[in-house]
N, C-alpha and C. Protein backbone atom coordinates (compact mmCIF):
# COMPACT_ATOMS: atom_id res chain seq x y z
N UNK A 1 60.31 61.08 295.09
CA UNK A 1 61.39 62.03 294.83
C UNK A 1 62.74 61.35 294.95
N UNK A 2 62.80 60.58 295.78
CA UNK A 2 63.90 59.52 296.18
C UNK A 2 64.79 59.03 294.92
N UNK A 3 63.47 58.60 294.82
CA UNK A 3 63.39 57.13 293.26
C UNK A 3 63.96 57.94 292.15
N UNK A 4 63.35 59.38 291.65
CA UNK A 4 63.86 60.19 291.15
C UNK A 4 65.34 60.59 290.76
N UNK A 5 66.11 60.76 291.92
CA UNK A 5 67.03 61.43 292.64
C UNK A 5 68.56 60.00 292.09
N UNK A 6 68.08 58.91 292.27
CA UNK A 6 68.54 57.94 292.36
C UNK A 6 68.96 57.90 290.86
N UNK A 7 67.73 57.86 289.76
CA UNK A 7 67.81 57.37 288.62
C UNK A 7 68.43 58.55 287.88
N UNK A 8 68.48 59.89 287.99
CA UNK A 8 68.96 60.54 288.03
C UNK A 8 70.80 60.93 287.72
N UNK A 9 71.19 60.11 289.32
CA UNK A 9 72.40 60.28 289.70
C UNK A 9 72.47 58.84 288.82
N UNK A 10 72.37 57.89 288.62
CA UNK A 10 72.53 56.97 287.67
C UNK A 10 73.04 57.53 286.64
N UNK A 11 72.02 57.71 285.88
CA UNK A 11 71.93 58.30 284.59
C UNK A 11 73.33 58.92 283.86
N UNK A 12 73.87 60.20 284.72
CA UNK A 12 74.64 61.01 284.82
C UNK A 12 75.66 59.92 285.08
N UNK A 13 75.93 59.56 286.11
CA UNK A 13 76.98 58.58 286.28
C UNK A 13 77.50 57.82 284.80
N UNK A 14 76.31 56.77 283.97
CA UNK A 14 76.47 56.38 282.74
C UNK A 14 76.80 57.68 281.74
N UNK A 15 76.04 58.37 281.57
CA UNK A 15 75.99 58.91 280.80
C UNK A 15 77.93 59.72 280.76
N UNK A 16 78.62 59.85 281.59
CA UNK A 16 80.10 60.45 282.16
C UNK A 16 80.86 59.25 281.79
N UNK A 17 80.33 58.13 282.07
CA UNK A 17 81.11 56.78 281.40
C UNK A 17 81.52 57.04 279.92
N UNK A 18 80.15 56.99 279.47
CA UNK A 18 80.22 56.94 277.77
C UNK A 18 81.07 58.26 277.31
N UNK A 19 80.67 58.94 277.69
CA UNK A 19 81.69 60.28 277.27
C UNK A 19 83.05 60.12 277.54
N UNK A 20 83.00 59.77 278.51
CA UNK A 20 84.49 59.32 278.87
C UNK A 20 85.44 58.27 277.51
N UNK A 21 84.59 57.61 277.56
CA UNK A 21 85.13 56.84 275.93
C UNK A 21 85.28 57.25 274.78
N UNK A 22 84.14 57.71 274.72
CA UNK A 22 84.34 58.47 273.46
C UNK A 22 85.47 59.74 273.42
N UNK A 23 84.84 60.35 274.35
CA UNK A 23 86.59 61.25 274.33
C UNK A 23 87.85 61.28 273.95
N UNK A 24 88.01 59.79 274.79
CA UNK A 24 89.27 58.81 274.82
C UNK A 24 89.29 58.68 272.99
N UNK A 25 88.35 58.37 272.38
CA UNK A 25 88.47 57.97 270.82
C UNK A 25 88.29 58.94 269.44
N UNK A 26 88.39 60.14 270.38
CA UNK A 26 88.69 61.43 269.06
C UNK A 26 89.46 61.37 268.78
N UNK A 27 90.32 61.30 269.26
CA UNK A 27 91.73 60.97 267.73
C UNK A 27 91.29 60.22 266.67
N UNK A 28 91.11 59.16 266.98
CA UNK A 28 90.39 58.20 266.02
C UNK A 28 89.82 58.93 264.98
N UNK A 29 88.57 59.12 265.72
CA UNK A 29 87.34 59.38 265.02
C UNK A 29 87.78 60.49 264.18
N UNK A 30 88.89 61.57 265.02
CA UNK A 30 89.09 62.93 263.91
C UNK A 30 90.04 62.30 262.38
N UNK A 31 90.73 61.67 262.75
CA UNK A 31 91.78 61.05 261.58
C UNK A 31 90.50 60.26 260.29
N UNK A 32 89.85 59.67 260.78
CA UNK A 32 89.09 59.20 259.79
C UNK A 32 88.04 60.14 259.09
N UNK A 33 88.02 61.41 258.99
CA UNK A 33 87.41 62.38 258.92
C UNK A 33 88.26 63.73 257.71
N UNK A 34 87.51 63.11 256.57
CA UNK A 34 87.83 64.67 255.42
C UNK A 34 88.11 65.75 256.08
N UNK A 35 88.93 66.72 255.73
CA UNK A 35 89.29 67.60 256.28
C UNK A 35 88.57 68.51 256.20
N UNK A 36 87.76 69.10 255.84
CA UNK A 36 86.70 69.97 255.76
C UNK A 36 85.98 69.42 256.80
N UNK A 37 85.79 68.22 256.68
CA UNK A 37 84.51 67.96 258.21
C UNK A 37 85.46 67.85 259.35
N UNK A 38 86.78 67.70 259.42
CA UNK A 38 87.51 67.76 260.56
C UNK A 38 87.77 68.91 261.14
N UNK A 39 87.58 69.88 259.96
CA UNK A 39 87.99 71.06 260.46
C UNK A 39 86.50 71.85 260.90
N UNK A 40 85.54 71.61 260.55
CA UNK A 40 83.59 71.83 261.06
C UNK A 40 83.74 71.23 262.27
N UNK A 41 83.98 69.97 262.44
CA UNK A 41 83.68 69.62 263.98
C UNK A 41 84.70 70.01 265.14
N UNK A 42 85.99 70.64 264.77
CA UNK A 42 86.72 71.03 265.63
C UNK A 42 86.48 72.39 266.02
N UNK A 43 85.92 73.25 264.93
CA UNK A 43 85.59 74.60 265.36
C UNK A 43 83.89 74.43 265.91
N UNK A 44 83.04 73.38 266.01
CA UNK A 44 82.35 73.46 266.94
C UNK A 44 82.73 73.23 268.13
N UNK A 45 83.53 72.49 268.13
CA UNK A 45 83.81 72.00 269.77
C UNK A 45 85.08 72.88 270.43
N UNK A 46 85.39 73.61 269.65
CA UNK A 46 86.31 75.14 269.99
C UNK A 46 85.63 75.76 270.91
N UNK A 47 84.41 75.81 271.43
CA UNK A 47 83.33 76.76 272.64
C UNK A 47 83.46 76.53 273.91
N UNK A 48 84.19 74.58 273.36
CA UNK A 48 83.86 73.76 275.04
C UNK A 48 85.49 73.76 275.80
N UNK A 49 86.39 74.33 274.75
CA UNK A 49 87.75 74.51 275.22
C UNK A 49 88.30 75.95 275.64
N UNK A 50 87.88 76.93 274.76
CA UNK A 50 88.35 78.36 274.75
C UNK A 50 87.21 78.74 275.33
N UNK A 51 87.63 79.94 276.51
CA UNK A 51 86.95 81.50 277.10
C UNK A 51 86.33 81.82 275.82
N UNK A 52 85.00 82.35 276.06
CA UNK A 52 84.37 83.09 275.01
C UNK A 52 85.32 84.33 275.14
N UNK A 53 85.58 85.58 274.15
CA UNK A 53 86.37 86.52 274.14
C UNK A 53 85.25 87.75 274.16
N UNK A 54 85.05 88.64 275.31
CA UNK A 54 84.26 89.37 275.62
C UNK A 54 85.17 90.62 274.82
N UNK A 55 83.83 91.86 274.60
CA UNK A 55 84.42 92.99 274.47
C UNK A 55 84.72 93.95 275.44
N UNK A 56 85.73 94.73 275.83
CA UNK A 56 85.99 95.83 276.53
C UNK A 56 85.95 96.67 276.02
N UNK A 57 84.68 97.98 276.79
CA UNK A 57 84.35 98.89 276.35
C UNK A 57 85.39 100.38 277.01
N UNK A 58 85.62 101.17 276.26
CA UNK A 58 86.51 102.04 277.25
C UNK A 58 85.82 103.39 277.08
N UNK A 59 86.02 104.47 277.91
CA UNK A 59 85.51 105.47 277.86
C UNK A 59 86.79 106.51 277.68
N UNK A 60 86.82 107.79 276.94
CA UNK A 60 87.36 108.85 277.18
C UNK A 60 88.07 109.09 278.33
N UNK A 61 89.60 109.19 278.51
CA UNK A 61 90.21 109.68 279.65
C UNK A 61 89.75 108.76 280.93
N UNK A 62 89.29 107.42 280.61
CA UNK A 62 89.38 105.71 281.81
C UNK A 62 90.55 105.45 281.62
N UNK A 63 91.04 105.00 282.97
CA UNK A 63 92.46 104.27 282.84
C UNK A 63 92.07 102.81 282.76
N UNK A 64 92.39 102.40 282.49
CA UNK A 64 92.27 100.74 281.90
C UNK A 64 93.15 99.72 283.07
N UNK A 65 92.72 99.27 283.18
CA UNK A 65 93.01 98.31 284.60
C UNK A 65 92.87 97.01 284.19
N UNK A 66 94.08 96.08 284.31
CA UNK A 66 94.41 95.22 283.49
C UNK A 66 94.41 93.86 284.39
C-alpha cells in the first residue's frame, strides 16, 4: 500500500509539472490556432474557469433572498 501511495504522489506531482507548462504555453498554442478551433477549444475549457450558472426556482408570494 506504501509502494502504492508513493507512486501515486509521484505521479501527480509530474503529472502538475507538465500542466504547469503547458499552461504556461496557451497563448502560444491558442495564436497558432484557426479561429473556429480557437474559439471550440476556449468554450471547452470555459467549465474549468466559470461557476456553472444554476437555476433559481421561485414560488408565488417567496421573498427572494439574495
Amino acid at each position: 500500500m506504501i509502494k502504492t501511495q508513493i507512486l501515486t504522489s509521484e505521479l501527480r506531482e509530474n503529472l502538475k509539472r507538465v500542466m504547469q507548462i503547458e499552461i504556461s504555453k496557451m497563448p502560444e498554442y491558442l495564436d497558432s490556432l484557426e479561429p473556429k478551433d480557437k474559439i471550440n477549444i476556449l468554450c471547452k475549457l470555459m467549465p474549468y474557469v466559470f461557476p456553472k450558472v444554476e437555476d433559481i426556482n421561485c414560488k408565488d408570494n417567496e421573498p427572494l433572498s439574495w
